[in-house]
C-alpha atoms as a PDB file:
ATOM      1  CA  UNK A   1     -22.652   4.788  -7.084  1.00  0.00           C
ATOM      2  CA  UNK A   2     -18.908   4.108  -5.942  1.00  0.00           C
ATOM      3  CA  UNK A   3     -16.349   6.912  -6.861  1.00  0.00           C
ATOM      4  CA  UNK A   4     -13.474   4.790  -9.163  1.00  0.00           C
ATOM      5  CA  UNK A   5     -10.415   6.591  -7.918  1.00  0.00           C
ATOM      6  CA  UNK A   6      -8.015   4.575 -10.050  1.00  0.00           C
ATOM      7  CA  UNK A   7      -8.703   2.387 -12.842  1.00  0.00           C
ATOM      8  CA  UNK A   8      -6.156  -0.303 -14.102  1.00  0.00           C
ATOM      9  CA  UNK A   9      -6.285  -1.167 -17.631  1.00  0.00           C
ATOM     10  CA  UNK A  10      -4.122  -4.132 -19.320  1.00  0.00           C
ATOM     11  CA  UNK A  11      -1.452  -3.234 -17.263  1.00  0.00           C
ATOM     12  CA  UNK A  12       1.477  -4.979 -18.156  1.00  0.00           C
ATOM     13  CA  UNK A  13       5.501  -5.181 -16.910  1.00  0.00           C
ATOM     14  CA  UNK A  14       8.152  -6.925 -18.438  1.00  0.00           C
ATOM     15  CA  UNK A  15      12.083  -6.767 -17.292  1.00  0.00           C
ATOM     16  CA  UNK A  16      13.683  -8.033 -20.476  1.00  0.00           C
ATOM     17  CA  UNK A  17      12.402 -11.361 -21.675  1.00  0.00           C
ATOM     18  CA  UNK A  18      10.625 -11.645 -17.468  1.00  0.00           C
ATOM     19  CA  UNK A  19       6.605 -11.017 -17.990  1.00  0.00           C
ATOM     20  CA  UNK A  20       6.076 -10.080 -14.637  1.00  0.00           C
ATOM     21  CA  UNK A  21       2.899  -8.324 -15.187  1.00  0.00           C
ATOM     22  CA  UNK A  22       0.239  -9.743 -17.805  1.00  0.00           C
ATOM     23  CA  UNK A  23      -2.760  -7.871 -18.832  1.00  0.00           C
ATOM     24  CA  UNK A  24      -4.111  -6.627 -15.751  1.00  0.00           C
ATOM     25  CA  UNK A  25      -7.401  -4.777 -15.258  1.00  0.00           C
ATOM     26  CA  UNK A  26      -9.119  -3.834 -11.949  1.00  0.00           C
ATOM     27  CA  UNK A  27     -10.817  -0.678 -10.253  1.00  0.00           C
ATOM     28  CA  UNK A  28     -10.146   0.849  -7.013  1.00  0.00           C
ATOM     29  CA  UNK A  29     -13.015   2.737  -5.244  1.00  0.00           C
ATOM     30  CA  UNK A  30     -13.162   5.251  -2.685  1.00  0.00           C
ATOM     31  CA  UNK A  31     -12.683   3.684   0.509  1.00  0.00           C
ATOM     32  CA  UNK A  32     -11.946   0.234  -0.964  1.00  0.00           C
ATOM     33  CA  UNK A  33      -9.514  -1.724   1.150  1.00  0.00           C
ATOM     34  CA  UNK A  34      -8.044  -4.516  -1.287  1.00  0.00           C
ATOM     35  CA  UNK A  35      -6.069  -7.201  -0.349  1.00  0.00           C
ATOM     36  CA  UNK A  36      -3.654  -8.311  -2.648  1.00  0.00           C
ATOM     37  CA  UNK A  37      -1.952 -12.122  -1.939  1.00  0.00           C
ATOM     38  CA  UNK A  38      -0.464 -14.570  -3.942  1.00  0.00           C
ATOM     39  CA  UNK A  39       2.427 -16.387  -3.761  1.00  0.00           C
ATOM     40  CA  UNK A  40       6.020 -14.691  -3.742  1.00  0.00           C
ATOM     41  CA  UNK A  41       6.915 -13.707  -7.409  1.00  0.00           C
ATOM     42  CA  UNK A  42       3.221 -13.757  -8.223  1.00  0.00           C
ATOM     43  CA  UNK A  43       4.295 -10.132  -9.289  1.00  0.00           C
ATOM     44  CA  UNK A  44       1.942  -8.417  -6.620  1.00  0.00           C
ATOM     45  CA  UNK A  45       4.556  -5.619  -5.122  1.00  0.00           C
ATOM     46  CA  UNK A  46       5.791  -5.424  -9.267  1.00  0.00           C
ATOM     47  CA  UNK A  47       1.871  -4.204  -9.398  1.00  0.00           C
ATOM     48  CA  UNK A  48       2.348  -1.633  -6.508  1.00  0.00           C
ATOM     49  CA  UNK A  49       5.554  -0.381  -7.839  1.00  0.00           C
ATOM     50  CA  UNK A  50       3.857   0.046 -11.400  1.00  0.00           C
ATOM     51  CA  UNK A  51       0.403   1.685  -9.820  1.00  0.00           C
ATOM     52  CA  UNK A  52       3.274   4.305  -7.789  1.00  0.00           C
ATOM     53  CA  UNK A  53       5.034   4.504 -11.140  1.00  0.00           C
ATOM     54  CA  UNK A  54       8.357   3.329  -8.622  1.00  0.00           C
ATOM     55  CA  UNK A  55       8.448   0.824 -11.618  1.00  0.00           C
ATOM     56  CA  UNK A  56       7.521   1.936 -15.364  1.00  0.00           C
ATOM     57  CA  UNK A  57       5.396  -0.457 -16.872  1.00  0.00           C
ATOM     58  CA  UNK A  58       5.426  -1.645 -19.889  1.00  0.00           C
ATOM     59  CA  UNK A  59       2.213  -1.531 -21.707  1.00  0.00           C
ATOM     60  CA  UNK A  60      -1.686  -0.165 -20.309  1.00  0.00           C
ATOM     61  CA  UNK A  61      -3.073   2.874 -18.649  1.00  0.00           C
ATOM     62  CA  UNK A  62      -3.117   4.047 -14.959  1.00  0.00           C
ATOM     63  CA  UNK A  63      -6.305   6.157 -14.690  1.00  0.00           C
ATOM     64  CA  UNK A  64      -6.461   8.434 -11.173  1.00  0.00           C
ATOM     65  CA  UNK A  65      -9.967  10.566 -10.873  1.00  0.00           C
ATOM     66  CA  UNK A  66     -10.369  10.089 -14.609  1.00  0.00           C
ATOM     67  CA  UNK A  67      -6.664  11.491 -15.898  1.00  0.00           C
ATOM     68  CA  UNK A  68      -4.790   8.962 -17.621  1.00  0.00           C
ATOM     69  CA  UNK A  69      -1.626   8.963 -15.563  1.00  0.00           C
ATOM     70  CA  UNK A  70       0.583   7.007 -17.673  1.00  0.00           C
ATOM     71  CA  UNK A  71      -0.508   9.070 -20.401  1.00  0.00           C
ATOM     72  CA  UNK A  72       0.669  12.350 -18.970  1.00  0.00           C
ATOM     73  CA  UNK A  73      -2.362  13.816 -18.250  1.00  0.00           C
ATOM     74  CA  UNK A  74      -1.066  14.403 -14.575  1.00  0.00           C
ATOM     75  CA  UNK A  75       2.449  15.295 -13.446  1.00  0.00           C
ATOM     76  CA  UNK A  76       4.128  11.915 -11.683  1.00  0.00           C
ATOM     77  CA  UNK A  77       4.701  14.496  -8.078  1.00  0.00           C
ATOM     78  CA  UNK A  78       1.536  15.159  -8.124  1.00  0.00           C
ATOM     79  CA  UNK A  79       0.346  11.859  -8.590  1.00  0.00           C
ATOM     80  CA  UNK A  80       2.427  10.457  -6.198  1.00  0.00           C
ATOM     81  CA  UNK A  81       1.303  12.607  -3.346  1.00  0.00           C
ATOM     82  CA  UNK A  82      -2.168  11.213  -4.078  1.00  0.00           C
ATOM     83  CA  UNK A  83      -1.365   7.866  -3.757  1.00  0.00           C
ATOM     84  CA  UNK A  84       1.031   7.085  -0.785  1.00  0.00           C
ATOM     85  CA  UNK A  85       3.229   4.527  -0.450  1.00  0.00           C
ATOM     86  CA  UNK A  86       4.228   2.643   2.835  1.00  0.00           C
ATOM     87  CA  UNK A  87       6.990   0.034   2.040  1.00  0.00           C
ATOM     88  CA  UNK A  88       8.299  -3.628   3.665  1.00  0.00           C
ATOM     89  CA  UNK A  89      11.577  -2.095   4.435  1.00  0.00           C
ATOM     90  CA  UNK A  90      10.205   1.159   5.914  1.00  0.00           C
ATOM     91  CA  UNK A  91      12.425   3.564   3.635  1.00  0.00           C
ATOM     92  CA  UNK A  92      12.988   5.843   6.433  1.00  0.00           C
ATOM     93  CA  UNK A  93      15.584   9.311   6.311  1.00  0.00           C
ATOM     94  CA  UNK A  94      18.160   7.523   8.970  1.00  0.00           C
ATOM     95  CA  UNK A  95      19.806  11.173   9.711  1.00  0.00           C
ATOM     96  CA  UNK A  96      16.451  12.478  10.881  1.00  0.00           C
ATOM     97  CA  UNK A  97      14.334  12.355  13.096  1.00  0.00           C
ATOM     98  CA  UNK A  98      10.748  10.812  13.299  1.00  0.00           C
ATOM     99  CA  UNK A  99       9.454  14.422  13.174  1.00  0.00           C
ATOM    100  CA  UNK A 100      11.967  15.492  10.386  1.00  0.00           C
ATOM    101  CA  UNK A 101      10.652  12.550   8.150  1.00  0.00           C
ATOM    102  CA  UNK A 102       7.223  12.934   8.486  1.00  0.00           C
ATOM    103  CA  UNK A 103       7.950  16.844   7.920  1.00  0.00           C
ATOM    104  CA  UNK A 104      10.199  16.643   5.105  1.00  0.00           C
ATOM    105  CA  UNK A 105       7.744  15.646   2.481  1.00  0.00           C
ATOM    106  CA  UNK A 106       5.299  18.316   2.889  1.00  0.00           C
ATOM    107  CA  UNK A 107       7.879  20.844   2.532  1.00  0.00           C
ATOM    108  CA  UNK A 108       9.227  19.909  -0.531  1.00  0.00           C
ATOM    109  CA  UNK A 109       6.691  18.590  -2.601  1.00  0.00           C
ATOM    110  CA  UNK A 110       3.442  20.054  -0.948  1.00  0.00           C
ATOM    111  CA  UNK A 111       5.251  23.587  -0.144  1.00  0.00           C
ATOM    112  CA  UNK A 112       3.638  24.056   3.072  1.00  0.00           C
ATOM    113  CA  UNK A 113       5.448  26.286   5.966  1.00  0.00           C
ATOM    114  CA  UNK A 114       7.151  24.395   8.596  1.00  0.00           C
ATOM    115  CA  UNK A 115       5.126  24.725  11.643  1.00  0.00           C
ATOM    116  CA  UNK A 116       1.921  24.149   8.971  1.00  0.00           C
ATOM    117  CA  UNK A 117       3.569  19.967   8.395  1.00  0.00           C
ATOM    118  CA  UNK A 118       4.688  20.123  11.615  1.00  0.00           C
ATOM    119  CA  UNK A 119       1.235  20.566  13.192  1.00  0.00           C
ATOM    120  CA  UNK A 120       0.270  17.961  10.831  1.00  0.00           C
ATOM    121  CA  UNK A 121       3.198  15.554  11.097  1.00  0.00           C
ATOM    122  CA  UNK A 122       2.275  15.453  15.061  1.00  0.00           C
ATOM    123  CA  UNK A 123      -1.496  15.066  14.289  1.00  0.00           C
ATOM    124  CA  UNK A 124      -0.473  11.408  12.522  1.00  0.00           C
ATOM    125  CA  UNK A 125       2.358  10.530  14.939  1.00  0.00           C
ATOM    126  CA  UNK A 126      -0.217  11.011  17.707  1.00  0.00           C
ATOM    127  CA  UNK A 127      -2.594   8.817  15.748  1.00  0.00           C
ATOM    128  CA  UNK A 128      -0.492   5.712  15.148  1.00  0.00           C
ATOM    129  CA  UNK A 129       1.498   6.509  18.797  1.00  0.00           C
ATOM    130  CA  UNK A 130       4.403   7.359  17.974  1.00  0.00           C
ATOM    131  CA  UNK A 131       4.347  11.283  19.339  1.00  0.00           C
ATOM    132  CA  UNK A 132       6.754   9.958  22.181  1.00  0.00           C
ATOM    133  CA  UNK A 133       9.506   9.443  20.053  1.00  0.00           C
ATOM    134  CA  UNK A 134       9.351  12.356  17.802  1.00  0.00           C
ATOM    135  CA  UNK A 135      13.407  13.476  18.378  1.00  0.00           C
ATOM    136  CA  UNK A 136      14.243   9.556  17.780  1.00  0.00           C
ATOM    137  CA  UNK A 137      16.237   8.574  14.968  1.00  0.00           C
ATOM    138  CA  UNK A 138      15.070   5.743  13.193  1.00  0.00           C
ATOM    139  CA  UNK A 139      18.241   3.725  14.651  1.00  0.00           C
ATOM    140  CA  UNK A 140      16.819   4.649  18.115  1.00  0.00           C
ATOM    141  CA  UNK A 141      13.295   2.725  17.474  1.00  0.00           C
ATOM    142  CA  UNK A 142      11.758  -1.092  16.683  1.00  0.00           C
ATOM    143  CA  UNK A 143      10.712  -1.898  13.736  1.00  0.00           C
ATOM    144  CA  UNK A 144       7.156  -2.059  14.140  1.00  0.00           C
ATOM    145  CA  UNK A 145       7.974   1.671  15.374  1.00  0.00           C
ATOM    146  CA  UNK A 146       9.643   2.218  12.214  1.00  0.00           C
ATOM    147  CA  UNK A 147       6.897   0.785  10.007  1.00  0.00           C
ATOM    148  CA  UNK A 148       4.301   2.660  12.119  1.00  0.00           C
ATOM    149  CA  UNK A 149       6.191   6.372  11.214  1.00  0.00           C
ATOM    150  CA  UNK A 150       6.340   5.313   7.927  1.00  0.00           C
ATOM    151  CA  UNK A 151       2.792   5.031   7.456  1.00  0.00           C
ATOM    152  CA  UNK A 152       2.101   8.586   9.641  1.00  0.00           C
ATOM    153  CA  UNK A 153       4.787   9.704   6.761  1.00  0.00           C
ATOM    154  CA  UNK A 154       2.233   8.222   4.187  1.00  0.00           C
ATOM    155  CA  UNK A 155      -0.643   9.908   6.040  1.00  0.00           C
ATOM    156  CA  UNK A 156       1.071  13.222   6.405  1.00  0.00           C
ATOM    157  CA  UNK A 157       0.775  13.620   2.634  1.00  0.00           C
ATOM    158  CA  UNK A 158      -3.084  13.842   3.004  1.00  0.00           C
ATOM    159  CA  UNK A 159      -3.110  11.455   0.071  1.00  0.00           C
ATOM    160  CA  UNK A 160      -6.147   9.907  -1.498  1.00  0.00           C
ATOM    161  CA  UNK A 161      -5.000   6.183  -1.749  1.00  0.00           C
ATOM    162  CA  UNK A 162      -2.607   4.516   0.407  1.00  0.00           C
ATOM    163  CA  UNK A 163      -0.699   1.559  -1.212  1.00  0.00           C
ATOM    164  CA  UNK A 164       1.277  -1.088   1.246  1.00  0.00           C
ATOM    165  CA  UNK A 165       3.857  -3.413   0.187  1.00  0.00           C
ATOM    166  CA  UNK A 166       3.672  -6.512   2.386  1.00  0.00           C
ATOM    167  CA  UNK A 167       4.028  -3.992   5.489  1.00  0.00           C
ATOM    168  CA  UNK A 168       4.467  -6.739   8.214  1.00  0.00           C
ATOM    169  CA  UNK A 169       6.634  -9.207   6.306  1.00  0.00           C
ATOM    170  CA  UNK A 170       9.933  -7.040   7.505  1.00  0.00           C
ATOM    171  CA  UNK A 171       9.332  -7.660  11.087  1.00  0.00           C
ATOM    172  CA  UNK A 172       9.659  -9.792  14.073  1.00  0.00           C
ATOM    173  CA  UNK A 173       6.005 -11.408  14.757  1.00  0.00           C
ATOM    174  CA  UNK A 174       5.398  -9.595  18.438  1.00  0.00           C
ATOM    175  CA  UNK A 175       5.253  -6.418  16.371  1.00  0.00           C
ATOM    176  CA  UNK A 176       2.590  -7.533  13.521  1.00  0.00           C
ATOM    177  CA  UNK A 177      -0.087  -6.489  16.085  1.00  0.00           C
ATOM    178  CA  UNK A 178       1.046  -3.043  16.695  1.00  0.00           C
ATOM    179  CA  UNK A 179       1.335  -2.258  13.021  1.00  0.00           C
ATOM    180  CA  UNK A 180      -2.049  -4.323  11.758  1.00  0.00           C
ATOM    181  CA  UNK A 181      -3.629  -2.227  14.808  1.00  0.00           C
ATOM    182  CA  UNK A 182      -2.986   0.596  12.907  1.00  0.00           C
ATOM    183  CA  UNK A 183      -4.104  -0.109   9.459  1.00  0.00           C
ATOM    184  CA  UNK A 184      -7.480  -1.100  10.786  1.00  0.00           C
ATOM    185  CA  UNK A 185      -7.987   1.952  12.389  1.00  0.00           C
ATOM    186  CA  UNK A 186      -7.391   3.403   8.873  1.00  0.00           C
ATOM    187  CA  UNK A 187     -10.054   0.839   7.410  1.00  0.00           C
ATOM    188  CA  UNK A 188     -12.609   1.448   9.593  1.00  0.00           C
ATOM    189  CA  UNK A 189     -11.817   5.885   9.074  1.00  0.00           C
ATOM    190  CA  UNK A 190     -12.467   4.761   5.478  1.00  0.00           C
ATOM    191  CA  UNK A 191      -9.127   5.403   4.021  1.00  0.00           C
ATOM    192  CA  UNK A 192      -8.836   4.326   0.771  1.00  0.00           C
ATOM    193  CA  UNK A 193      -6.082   1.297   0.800  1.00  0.00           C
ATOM    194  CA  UNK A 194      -4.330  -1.242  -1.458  1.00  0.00           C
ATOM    195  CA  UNK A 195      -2.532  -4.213   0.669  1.00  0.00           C
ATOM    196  CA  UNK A 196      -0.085  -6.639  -0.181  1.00  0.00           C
ATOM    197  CA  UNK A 197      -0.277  -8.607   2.486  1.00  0.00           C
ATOM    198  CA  UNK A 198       0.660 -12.740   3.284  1.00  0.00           C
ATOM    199  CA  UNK A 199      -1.700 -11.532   6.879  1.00  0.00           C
ATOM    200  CA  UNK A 200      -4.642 -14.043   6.235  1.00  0.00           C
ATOM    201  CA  UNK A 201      -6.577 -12.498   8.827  1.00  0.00           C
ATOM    202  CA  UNK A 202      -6.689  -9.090   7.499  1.00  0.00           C
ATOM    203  CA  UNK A 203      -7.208 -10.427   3.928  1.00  0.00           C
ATOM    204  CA  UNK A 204     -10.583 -11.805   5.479  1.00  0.00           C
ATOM    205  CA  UNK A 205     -11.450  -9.387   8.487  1.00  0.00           C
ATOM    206  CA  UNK A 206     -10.586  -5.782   7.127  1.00  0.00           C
ATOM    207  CA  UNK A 207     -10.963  -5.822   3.711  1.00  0.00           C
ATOM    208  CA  UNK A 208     -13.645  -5.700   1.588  1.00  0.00           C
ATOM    209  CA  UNK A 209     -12.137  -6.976  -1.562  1.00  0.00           C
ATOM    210  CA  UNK A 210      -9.551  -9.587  -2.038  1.00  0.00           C
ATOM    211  CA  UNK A 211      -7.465 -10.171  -5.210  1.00  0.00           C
ATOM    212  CA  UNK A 212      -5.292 -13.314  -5.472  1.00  0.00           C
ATOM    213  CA  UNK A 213      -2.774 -12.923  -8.092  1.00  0.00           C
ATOM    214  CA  UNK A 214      -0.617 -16.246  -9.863  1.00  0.00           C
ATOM    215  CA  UNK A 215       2.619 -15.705 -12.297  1.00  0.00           C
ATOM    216  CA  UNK A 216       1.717 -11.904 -13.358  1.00  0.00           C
ATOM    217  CA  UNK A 217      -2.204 -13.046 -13.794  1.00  0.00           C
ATOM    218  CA  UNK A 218      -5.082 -11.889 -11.178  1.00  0.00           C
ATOM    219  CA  UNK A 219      -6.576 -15.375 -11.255  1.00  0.00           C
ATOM    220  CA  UNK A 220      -9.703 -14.479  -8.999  1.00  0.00           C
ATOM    221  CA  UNK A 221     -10.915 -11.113  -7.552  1.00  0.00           C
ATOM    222  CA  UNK A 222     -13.873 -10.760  -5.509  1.00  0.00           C
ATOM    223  CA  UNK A 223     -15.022 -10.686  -1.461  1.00  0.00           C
ATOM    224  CA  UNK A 224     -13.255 -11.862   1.333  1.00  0.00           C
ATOM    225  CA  UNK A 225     -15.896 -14.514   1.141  1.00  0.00           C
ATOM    226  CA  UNK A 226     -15.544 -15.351  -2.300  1.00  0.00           C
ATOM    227  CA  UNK A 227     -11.829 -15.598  -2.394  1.00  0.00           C
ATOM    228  CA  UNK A 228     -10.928 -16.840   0.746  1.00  0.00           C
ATOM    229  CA  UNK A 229     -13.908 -18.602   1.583  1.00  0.00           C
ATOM    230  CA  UNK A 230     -14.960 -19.954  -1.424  1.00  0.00           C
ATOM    231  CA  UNK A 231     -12.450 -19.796  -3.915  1.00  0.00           C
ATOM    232  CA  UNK A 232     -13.264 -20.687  -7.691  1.00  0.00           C
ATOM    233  CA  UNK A 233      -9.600 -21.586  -9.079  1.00  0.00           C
ATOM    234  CA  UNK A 234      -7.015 -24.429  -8.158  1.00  0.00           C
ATOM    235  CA  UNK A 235      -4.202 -21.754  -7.946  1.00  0.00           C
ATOM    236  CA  UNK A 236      -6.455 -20.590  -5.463  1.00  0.00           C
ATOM    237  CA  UNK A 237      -7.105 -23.272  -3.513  1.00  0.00           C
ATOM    238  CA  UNK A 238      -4.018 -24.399  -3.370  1.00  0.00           C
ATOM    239  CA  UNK A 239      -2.267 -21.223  -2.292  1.00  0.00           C
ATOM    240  CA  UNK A 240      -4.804 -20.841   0.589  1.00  0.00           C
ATOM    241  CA  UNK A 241      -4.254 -24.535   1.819  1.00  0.00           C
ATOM    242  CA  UNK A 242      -0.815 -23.441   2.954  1.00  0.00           C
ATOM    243  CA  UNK A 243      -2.019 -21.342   5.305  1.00  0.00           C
ATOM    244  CA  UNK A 244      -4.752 -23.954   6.780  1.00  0.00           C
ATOM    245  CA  UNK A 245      -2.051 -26.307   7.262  1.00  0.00           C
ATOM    246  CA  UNK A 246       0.006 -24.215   9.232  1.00  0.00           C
END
C-alpha cells in the first residue's frame, strides 16, 4: 500500500476577483515523481506556492503524514523543512557563498552545529557537482550552476518532498541537461518530487504520474502514458500538439 505523504483537498486560490485555483484534489505518495504542465497561467506554480504555503490559499486542506497543515495541526517551519522548495529564479543568498547557502538553513531552522550542515552541505554539493565551487558566490557561477546549488540547498534540508517550480525555464538551453541530469538521479534514489515542468521529456521519461492542469482546473491526471500518450480531454490534446509541432 503507497504511503500518502500529502493529500490535497478542494484546494482553492483566489487574488481578489482572479480564481486562480479551483477545487483541487490530488495525493502525493512516497516516492511519487509528478509532473505538473499546462499552459502558462494554468495556475500550476500558484499550486506549488499554495502546497509551500509561499501563497495562502483560499479555501481546502493541505494534509502532510496525516496533520492537516492548513489547519494548524503542524507549525508552517516545520512544514516547510519537510517539503523543499527549488525555484525558476534560483533564490540564492548573493553575499554568500555556495557553502554558506546550503549551510545557512540548517542552522537556523534545523539548529544543527556548523561543521554537522557543513558535512552535510558538502555531501549534496558533491552529489549534484558542485563541491568545486564551494567559496563561489552565486555572481561567480552559471546558471545551471546556480539552479544545481539550489536544489543541494533543497536537499540539505533532508526534506521529505521536494517541490520544483519550472526549474529549467530560467536558463539558457546548453544548461537544461546539467540540471535535468540531476533531478533524475533524484528520481531514480526515489526522492519524493513534485515538477512543474514545460520539459516534455521528463514529463514522459522520469515521472510516474503526470497532471495537466487548464485555467485553475486539473483537467486530466494519470500516467505518463495516459496523459501524454493518450490523452482523454481537448485541453489536453491541444496543449500537447504544441510541442509535436515544434
Amino acid at each position: 500500500m503507497a504511503e500518502k505523504i500529502l493529500e490535497i483537498k478542494h484546494l482553492s486560490k483566489a487574488f481578489g476577483n482572479n480564481q486562480v485555483l479551483v477545487d483541487i484534489d490530488f495525493t502525493v505518495n512516497r516516492g511519487d515523481v509528478t509532473s505538473i504542465i499546462g499552459a502558462s497561467g494554468s495556475g500550476k506554480s500558484t499550486l506549488l506556492r499554495c502546497i509551500n504555503l509561499l501563497e495562502t490559499p483560499s479555501g481546502g486542506d493541505i494534509v502532510y503524514l496525516g496533520k492537516n497543515v492548513t489547519g494548524g495541526e503542524i507549525k508552517v517551519n516545520d512544514y516547510r523543512a519537510q517539503v523543499g522548495m527549488v525555484f525558476q529564479s534560483f533564490n540564492l543568498f548573493n553575499n554568500m557563498t555556495v557553502l554558506e547557502n546550503c549551510i545557512v538553513g540548517q542552522r537556523k531552522v534545523l539548529g544543527k552545529s556548523r561543521a554537522e550542515a557543513k558535512e552535510v552541505a558538502m555531501h549534496y554539493l558533491d552529489k549534484v557537482g558542485m563541491a568545486p565551487y564551494i567559496n563561489a558566490k552565486p555572481r561567480q557561477i552559471s546558471g545551471g550552476q546556480k539552479q544545481r546549488v539550489a536544489i543541494a540547498r533543497a536537499l540539505s534540508m533532508k526534506p521529505e518532498v521536494l517541490l520544483f517550480d519550472e526549474p529549467t525555464s530560467a536558463l539558457d538551453p546548453e544548461m537544461v541537461g546539467e540540471v535535468l541530469s540531476v533531478m533524475k538521479v533524484l528520481a531514480q534514489e526515489g526522492k519524493t518530487m513534485l515538477v512543474v515542468t514545460h520539459e516534455m521529456s521528463f514529463a514522459k521519461d522520469v515521472s510516474n504520474r503526470v497532471v495537466f492542469m487548464s485555467k485553475g482546473v486539473i483537467c486530466e491526471d494519470g500516467t505518463p502514458e495516459e496523459v501524454l500518450v493518450n490523452p482523454q480531454r481537448q485541453e489536453t490534446k491541444d496543449f500537447l500538439a504544441r510541442f509535436r509541432n515544434n
